[in-house]
PDB file of N, CA and C in Angstrom:
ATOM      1  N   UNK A   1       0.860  -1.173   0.000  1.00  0.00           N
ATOM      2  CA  UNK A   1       0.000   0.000   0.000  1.00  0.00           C
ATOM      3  C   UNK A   1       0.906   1.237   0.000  1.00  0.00           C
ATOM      4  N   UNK A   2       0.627   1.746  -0.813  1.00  0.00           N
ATOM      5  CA  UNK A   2       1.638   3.273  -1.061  1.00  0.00           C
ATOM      6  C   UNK A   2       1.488   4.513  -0.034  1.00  0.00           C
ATOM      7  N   UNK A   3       2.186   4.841   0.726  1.00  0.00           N
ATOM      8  CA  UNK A   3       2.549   5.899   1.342  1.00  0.00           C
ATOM      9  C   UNK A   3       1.644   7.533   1.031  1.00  0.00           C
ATOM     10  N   UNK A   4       0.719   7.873   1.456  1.00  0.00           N
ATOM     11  CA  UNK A   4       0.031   9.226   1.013  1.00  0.00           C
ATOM     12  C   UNK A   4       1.130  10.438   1.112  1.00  0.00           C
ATOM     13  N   UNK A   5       0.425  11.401   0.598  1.00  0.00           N
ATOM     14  CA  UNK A   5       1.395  12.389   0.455  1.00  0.00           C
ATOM     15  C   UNK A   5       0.844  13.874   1.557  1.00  0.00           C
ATOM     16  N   UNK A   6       1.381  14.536   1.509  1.00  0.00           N
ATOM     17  CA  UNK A   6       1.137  15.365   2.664  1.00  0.00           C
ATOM     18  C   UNK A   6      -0.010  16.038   2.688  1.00  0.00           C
ATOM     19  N   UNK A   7      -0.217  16.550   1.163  1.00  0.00           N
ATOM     20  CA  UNK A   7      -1.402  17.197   0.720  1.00  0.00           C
ATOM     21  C   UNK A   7      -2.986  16.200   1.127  1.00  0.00           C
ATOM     22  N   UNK A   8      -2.544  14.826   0.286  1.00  0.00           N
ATOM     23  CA  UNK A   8      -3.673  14.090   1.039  1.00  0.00           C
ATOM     24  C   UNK A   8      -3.758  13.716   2.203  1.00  0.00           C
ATOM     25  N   UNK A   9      -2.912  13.968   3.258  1.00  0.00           N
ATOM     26  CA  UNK A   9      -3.191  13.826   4.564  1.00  0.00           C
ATOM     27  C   UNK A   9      -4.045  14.441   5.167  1.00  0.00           C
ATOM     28  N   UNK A  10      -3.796  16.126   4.889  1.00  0.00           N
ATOM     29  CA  UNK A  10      -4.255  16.896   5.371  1.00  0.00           C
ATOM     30  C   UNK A  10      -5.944  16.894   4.912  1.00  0.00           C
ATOM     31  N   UNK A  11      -6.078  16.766   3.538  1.00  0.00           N
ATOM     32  CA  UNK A  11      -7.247  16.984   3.457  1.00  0.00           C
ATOM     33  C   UNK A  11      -8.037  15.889   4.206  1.00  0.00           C
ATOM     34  N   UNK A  12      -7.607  14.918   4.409  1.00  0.00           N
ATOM     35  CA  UNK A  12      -8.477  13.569   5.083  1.00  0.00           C
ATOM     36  C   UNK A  12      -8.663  13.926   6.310  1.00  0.00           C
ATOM     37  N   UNK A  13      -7.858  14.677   7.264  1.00  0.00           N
ATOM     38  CA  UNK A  13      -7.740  15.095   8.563  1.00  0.00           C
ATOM     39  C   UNK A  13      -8.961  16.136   8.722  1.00  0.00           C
ATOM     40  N   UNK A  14      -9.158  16.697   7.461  1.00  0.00           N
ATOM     41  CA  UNK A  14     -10.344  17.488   7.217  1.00  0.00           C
ATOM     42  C   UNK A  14     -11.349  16.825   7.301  1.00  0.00           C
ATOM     43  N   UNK A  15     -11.432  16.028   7.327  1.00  0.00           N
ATOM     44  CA  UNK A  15     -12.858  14.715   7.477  1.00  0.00           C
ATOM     45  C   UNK A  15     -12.784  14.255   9.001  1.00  0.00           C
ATOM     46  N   UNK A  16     -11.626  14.508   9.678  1.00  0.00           N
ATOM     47  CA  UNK A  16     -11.810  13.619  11.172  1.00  0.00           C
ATOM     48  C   UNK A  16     -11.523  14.556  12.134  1.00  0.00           C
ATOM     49  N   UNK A  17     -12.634  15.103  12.617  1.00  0.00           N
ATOM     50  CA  UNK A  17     -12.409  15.838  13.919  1.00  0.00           C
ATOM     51  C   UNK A  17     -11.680  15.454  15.108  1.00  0.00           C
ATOM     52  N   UNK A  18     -10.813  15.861  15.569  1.00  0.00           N
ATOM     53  CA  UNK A  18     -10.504  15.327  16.528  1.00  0.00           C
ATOM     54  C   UNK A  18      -9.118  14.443  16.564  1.00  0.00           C
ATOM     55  N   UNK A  19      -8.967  14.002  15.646  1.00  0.00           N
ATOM     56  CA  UNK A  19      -7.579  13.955  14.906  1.00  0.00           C
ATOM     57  C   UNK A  19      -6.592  14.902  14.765  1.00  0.00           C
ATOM     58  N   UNK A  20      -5.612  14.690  14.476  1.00  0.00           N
ATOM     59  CA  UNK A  20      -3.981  15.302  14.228  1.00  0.00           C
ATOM     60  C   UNK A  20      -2.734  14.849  13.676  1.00  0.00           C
ATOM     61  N   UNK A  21      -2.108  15.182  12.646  1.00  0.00           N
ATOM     62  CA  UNK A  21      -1.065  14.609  12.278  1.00  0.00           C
ATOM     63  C   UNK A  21      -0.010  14.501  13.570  1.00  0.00           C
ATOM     64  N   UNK A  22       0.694  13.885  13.988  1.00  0.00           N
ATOM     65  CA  UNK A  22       1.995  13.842  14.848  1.00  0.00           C
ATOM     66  C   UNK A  22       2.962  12.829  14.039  1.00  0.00           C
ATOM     67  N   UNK A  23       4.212  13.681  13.052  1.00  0.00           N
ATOM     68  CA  UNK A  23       5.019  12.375  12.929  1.00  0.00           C
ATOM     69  C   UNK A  23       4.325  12.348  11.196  1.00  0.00           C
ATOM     70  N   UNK A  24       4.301  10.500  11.393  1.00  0.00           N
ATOM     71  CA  UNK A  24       4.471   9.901  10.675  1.00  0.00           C
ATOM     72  C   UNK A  24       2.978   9.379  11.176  1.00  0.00           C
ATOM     73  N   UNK A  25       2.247  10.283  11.711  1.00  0.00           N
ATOM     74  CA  UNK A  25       1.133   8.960  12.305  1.00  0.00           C
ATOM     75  C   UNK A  25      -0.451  10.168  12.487  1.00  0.00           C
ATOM     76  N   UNK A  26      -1.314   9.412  12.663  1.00  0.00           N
ATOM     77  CA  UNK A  26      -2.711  10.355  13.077  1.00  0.00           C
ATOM     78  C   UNK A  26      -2.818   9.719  14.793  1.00  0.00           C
ATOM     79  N   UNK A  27      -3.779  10.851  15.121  1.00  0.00           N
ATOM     80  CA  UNK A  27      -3.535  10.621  16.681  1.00  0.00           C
ATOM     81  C   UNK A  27      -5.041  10.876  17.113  1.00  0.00           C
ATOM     82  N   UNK A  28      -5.676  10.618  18.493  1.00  0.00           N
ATOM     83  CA  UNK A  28      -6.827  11.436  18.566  1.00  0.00           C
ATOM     84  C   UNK A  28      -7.114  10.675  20.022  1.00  0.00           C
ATOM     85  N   UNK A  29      -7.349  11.817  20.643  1.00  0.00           N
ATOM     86  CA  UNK A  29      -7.566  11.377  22.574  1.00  0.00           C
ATOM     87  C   UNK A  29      -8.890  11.727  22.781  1.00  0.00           C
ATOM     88  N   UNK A  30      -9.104  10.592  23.155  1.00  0.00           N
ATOM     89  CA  UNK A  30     -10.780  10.938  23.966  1.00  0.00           C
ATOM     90  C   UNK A  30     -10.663  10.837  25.603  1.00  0.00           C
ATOM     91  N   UNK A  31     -11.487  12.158  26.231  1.00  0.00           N
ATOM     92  CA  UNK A  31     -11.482  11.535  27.609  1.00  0.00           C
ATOM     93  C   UNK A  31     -12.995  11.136  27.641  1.00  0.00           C
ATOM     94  N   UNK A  32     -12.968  10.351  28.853  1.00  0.00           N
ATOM     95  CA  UNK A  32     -14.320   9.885  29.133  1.00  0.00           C
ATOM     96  C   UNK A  32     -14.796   9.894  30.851  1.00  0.00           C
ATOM     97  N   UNK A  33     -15.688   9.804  30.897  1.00  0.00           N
ATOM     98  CA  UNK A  33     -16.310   9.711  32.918  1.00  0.00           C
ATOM     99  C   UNK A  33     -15.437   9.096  33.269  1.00  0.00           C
ATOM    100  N   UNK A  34     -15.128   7.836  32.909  1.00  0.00           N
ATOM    101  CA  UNK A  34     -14.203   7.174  34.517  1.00  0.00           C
ATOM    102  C   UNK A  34     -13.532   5.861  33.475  1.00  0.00           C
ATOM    103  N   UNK A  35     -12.512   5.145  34.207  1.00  0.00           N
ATOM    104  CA  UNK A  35     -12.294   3.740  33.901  1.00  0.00           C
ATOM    105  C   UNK A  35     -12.867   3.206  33.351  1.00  0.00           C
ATOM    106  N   UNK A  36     -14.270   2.730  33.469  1.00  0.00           N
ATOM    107  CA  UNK A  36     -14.691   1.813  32.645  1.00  0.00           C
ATOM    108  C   UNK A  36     -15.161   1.954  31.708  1.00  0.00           C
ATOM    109  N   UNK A  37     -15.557   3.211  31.477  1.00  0.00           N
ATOM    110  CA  UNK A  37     -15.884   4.009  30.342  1.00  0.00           C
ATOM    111  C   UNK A  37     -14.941   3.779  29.311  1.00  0.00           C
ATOM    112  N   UNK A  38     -13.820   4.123  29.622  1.00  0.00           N
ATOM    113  CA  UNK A  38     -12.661   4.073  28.408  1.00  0.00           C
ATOM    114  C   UNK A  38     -12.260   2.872  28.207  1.00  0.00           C
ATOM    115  N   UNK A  39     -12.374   1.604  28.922  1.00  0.00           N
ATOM    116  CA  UNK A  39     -11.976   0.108  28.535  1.00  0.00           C
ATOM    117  C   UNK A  39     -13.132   0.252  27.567  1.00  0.00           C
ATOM    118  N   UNK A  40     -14.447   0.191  28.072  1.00  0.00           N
ATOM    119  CA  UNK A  40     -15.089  -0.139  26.817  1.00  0.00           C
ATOM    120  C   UNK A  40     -15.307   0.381  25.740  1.00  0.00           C
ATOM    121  N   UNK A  41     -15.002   1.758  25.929  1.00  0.00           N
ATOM    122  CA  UNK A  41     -14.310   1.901  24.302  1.00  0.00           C
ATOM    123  C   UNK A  41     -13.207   1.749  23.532  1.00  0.00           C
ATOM    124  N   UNK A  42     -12.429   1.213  24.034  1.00  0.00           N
ATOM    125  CA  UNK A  42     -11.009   0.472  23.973  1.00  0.00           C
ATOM    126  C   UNK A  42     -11.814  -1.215  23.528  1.00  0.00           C
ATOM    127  N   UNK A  43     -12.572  -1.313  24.133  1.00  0.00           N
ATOM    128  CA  UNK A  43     -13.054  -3.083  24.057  1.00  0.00           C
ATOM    129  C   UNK A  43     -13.721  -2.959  22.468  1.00  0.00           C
ATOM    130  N   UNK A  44     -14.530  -1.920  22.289  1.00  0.00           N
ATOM    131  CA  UNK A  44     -15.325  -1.565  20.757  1.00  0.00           C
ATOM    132  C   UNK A  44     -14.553  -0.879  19.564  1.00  0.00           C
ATOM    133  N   UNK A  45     -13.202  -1.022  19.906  1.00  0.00           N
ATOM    134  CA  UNK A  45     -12.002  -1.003  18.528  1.00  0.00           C
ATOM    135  C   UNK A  45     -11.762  -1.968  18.453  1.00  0.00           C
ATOM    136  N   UNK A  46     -11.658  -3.343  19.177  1.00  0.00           N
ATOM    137  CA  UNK A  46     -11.417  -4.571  18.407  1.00  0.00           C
ATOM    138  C   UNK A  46     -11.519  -5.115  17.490  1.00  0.00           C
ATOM    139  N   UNK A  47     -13.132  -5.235  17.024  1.00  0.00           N
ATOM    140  CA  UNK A  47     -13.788  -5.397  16.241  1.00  0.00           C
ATOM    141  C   UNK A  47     -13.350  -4.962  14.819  1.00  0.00           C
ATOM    142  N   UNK A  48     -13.679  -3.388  14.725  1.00  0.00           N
ATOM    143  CA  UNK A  48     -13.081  -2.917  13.262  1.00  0.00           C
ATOM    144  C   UNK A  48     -11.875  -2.929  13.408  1.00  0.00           C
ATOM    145  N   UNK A  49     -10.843  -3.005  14.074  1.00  0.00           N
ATOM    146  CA  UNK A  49      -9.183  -3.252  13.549  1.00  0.00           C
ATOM    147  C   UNK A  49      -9.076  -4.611  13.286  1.00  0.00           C
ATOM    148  N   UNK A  50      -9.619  -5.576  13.921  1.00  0.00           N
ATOM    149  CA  UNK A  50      -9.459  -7.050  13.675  1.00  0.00           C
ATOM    150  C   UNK A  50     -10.202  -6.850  11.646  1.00  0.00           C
ATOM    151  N   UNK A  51     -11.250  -6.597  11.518  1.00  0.00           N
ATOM    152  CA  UNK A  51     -11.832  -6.507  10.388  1.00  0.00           C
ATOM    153  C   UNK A  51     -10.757  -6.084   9.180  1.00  0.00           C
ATOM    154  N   UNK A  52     -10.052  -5.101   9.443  1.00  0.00           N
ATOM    155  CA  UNK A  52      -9.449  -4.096   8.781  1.00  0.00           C
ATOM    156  C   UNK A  52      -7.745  -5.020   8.582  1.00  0.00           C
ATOM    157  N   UNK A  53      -7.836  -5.949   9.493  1.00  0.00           N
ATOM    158  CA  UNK A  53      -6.099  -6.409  10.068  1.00  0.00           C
ATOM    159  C   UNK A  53      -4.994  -5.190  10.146  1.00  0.00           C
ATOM    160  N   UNK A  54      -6.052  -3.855  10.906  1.00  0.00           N
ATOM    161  CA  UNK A  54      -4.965  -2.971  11.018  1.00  0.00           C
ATOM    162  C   UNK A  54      -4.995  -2.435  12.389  1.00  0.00           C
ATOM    163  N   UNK A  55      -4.483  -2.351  13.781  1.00  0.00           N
ATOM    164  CA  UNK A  55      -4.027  -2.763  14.610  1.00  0.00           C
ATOM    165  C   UNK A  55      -3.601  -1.140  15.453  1.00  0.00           C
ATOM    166  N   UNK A  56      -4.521  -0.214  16.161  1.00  0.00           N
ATOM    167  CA  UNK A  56      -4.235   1.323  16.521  1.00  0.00           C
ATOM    168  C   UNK A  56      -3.055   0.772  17.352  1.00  0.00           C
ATOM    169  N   UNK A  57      -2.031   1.788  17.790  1.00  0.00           N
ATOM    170  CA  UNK A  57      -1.571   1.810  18.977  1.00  0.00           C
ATOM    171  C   UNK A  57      -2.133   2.491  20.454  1.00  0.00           C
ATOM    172  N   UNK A  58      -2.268   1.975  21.487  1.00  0.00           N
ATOM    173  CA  UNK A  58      -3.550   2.500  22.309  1.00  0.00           C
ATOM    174  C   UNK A  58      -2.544   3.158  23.694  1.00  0.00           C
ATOM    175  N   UNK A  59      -2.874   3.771  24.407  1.00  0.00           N
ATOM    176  CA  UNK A  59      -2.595   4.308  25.368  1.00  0.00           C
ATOM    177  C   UNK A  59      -3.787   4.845  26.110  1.00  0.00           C
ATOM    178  N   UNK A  60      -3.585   4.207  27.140  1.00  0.00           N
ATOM    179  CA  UNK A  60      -4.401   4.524  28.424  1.00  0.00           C
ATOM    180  C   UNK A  60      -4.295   4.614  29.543  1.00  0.00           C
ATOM    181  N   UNK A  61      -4.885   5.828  29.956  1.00  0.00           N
ATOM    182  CA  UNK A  61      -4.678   6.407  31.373  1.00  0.00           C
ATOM    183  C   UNK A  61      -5.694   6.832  32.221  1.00  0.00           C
ATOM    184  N   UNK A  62      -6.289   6.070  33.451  1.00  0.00           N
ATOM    185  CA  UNK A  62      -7.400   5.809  33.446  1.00  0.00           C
ATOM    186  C   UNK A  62      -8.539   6.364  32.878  1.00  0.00           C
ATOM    187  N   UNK A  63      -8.901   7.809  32.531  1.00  0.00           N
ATOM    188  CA  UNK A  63     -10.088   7.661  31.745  1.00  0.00           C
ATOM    189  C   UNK A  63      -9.709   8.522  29.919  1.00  0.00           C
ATOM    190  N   UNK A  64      -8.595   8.785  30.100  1.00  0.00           N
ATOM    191  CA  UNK A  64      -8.139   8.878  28.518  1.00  0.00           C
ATOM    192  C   UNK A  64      -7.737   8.093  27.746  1.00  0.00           C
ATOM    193  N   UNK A  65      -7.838   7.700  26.585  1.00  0.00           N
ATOM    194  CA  UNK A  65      -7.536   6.978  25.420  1.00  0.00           C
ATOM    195  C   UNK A  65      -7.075   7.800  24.684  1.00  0.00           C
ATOM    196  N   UNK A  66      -5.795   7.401  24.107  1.00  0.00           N
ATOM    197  CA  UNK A  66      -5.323   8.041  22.911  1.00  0.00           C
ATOM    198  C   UNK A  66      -4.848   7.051  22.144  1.00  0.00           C
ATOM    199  N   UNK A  67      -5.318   6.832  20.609  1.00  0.00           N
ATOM    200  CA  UNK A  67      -5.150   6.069  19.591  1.00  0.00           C
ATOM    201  C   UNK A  67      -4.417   6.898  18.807  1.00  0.00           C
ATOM    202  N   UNK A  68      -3.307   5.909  18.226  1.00  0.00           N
ATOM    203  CA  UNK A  68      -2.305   6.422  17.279  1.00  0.00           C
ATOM    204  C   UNK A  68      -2.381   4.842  15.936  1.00  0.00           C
ATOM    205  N   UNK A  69      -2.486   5.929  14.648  1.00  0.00           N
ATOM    206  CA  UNK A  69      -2.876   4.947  13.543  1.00  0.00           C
ATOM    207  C   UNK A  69      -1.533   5.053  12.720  1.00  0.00           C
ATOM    208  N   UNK A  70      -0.635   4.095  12.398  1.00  0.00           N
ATOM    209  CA  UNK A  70       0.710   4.717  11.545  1.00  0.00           C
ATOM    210  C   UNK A  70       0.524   2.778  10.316  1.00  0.00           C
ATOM    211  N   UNK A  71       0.993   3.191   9.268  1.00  0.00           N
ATOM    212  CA  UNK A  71       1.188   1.908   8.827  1.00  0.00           C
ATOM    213  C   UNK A  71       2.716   1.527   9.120  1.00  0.00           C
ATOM    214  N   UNK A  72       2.967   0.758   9.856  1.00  0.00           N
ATOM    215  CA  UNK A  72       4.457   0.343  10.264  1.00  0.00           C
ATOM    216  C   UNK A  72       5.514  -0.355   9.254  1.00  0.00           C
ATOM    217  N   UNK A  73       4.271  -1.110   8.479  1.00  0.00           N
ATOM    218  CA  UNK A  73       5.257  -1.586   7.449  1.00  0.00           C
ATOM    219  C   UNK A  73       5.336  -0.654   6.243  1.00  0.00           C
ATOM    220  N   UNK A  74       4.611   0.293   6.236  1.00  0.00           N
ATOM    221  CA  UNK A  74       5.139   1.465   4.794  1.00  0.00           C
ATOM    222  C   UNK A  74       6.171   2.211   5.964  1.00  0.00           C
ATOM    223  N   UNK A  75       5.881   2.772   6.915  1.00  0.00           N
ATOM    224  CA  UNK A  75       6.841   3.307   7.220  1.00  0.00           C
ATOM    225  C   UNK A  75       6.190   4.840   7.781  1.00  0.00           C
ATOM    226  N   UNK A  76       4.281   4.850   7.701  1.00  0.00           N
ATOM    227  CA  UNK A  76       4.101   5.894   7.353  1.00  0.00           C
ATOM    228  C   UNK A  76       2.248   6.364   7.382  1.00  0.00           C
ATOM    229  N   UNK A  77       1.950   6.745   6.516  1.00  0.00           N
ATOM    230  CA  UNK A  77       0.204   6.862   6.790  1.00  0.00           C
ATOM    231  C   UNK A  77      -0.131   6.448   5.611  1.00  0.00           C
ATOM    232  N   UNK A  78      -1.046   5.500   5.003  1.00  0.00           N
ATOM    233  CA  UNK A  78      -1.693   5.293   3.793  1.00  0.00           C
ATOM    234  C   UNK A  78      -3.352   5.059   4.438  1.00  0.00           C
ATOM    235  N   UNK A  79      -3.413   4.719   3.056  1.00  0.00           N
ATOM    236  CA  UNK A  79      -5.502   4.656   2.972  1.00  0.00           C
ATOM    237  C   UNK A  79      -5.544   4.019   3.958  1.00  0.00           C
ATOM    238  N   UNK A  80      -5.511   2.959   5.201  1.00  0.00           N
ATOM    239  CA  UNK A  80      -5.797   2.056   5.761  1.00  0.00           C
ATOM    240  C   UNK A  80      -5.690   2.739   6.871  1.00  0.00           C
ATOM    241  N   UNK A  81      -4.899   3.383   7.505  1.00  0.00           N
ATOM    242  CA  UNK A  81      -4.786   4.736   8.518  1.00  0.00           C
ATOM    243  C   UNK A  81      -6.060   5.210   8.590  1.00  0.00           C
ATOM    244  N   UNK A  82      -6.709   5.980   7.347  1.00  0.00           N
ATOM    245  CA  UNK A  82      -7.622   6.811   7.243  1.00  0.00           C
ATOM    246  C   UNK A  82      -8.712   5.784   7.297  1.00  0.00           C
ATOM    247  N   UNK A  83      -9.206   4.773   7.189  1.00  0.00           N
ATOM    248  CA  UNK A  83      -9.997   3.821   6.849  1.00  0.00           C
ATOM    249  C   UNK A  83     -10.630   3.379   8.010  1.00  0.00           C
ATOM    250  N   UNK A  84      -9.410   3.345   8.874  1.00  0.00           N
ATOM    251  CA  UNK A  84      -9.699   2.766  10.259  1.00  0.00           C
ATOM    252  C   UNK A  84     -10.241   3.522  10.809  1.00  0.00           C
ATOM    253  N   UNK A  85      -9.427   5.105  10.942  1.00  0.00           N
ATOM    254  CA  UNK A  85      -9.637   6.300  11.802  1.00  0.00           C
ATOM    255  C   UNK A  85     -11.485   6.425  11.415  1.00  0.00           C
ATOM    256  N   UNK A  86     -11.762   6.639  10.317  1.00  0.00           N
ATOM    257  CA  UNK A  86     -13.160   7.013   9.966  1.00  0.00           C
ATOM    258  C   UNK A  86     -14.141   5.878  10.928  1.00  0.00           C
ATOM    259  N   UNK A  87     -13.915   4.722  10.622  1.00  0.00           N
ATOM    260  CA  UNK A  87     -14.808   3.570  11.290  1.00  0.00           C
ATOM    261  C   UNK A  87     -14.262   4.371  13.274  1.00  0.00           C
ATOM    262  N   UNK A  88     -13.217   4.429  13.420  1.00  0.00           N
ATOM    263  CA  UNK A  88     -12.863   4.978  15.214  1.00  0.00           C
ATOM    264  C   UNK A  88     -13.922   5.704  14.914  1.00  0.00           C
ATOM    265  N   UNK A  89     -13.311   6.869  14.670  1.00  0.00           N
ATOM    266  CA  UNK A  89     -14.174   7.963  14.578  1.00  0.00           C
ATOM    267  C   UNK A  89     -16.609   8.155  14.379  1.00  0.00           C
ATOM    268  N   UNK A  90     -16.944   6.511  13.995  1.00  0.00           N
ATOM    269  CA  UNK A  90     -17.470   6.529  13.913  1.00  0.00           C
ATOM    270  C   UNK A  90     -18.423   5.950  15.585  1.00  0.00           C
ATOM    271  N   UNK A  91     -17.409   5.197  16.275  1.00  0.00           N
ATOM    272  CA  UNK A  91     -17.559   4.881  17.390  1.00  0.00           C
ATOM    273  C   UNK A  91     -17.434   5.890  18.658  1.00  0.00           C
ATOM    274  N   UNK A  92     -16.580   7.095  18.218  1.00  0.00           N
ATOM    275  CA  UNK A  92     -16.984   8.163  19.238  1.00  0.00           C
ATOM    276  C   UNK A  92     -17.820   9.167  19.160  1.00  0.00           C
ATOM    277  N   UNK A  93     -18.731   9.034  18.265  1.00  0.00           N
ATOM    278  CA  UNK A  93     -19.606  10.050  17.568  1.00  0.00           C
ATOM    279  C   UNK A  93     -20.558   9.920  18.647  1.00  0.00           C
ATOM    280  N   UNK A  94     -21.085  10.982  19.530  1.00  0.00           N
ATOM    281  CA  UNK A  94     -21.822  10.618  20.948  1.00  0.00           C
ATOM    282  C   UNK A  94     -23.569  10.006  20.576  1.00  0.00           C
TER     283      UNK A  94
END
């Protein structure tokens, strides 16, 4: 999968609120009420990354989540980044 270019990054980032380039990667922190709040939305990305076989990097602190989407084997962000983020993104939509 080919590597996007900067121009199309940006405009896709234009589609995902809440998102941010950092790097080589898209990023996007949600806080939530408490602990269990954020496991289970941590528990309801399984699903579409397993689907996708593309795999966020997660960080959590008890009630923040921050997902980071990079393709590791380009080296970088392609369609599958953005693919995923949209389906995330569709799971924090309140």
């Amino acid at each position: 999968m080919a590597l996007l270019g900067q121009g199309e990054i940006e405009r896709r980032l234009g589609s995902l609120p809440g998102w941010q380039q950092r790097d080589r990667a898209i990023v996007c922190e949600r806080v939530f009420a408490d602990f269990v709040t954020a496991i289970a939305f941590v528990n309801r990305l399984v699903e579409p990354a397993e689907a996708a076989n593309h795999h966020p990097d997660l960080s959590i602190s008890y009630n923040r989540v921050t997902v980071t989407l990079t393709t590791h084997d380009e080296g970088g962000l392609t369609e599958k980044d953005f693919d995923l983020a949209q389906a995330i993104a569709t799971l924090m939509a309140p």
